[in-house]
C-alpha atoms as a PDB file:
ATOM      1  CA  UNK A   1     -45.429  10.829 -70.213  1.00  0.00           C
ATOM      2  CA  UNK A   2     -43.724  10.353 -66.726  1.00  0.00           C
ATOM      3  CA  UNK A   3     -40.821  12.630 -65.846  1.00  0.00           C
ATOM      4  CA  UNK A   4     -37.031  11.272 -65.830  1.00  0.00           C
ATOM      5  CA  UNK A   5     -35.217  12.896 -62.357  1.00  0.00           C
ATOM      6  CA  UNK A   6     -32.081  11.896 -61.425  1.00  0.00           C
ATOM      7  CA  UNK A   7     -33.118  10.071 -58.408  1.00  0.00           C
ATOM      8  CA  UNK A   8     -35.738   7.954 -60.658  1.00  0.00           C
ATOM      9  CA  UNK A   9     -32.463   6.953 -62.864  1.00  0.00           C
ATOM     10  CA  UNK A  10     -30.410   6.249 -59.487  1.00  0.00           C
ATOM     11  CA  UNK A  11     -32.664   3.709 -58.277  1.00  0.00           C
ATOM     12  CA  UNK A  12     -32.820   2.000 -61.281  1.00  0.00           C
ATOM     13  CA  UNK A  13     -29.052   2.028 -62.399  1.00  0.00           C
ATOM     14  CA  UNK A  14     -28.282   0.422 -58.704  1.00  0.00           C
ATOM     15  CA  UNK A  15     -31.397  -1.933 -59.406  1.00  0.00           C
ATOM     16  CA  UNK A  16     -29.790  -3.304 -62.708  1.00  0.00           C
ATOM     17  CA  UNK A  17     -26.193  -3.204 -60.940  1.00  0.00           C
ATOM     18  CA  UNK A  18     -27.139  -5.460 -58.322  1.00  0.00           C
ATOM     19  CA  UNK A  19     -28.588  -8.294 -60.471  1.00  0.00           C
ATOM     20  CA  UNK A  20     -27.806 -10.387 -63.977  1.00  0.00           C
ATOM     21  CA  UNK A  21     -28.643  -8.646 -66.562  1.00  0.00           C
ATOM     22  CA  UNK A  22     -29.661  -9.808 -70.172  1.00  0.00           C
ATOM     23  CA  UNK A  23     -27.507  -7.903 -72.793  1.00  0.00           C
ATOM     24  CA  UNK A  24     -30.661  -5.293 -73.061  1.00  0.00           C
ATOM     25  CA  UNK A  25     -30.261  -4.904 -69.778  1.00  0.00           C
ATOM     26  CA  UNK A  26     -26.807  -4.450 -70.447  1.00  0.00           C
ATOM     27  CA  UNK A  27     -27.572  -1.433 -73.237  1.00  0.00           C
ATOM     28  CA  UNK A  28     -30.545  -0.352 -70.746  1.00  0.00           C
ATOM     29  CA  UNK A  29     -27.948   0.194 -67.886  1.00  0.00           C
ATOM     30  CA  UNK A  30     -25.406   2.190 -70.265  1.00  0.00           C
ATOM     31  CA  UNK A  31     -27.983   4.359 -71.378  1.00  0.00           C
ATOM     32  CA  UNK A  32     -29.222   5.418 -68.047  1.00  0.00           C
ATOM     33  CA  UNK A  33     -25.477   5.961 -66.662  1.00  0.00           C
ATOM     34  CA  UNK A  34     -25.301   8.091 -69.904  1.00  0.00           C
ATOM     35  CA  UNK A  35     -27.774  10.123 -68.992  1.00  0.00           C
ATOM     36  CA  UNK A  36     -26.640  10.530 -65.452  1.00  0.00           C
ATOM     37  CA  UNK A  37     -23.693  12.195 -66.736  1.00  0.00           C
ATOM     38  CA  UNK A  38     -25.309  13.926 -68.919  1.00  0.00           C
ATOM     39  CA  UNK A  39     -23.567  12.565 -72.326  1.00  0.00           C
ATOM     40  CA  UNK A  40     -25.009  13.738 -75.686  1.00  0.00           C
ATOM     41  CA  UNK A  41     -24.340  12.089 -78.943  1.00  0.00           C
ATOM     42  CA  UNK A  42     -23.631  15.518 -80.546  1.00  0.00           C
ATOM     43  CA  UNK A  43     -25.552  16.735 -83.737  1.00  0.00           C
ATOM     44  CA  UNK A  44     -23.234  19.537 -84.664  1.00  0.00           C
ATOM     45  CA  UNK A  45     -24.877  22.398 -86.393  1.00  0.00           C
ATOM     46  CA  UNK A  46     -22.956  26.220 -87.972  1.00  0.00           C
ATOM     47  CA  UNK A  47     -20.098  27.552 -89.858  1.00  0.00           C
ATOM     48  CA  UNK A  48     -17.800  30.284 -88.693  1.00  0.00           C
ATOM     49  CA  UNK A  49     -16.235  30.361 -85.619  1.00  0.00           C
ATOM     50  CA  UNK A  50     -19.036  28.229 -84.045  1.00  0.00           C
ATOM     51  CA  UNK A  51     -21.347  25.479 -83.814  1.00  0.00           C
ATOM     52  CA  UNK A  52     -24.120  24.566 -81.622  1.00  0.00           C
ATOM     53  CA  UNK A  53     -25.371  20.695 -81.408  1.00  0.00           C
ATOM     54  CA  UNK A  54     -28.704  20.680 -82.053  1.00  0.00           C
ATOM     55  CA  UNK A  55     -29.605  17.857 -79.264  1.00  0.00           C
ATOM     56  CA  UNK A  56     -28.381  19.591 -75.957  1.00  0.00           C
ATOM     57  CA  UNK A  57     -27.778  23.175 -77.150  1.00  0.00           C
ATOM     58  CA  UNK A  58     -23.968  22.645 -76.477  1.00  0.00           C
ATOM     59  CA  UNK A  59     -21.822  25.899 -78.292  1.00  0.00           C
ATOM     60  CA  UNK A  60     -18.309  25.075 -79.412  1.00  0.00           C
ATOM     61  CA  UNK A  61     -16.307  27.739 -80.541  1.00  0.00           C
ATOM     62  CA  UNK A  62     -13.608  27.035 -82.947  1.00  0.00           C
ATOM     63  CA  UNK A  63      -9.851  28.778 -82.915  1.00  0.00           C
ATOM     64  CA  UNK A  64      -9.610  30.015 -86.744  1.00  0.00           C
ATOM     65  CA  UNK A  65      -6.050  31.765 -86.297  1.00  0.00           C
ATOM     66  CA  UNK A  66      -4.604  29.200 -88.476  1.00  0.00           C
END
């Protein structure tokens, strides 16, 4: 399997941004600027004062004075 780096992604967002694109393309393009910033579709995992999504590892803690 080939590695994903940040520069790899670079060069091919500003590949797809300087041509037409087909509407995969399109999906293809949002994906990899999605990845650049490093969005995660969370998968939101625990109970209590916490939960951890179980894609990136994000922890959210939760206020529970109310």
């Amino acid at each position: 399997m080939t590695a994903v780096t940040r520069e790899a992604l670079a060069v091919r967002i500003a590949d797809l941004e300087s041509r037409q694109r087909s509407i995969k393309e399109d999906f293809q393009l949002e994906a990899y600027r999605m990845l650049m910033r490093g969005d995660c579709l969370h998968d939101w995992a625990g109970e209590g004062n916490h939960r951890q999504c179980m894609r990136c590892g994000e922890i959210e803690y939760r206020d529970m004075s109310h």
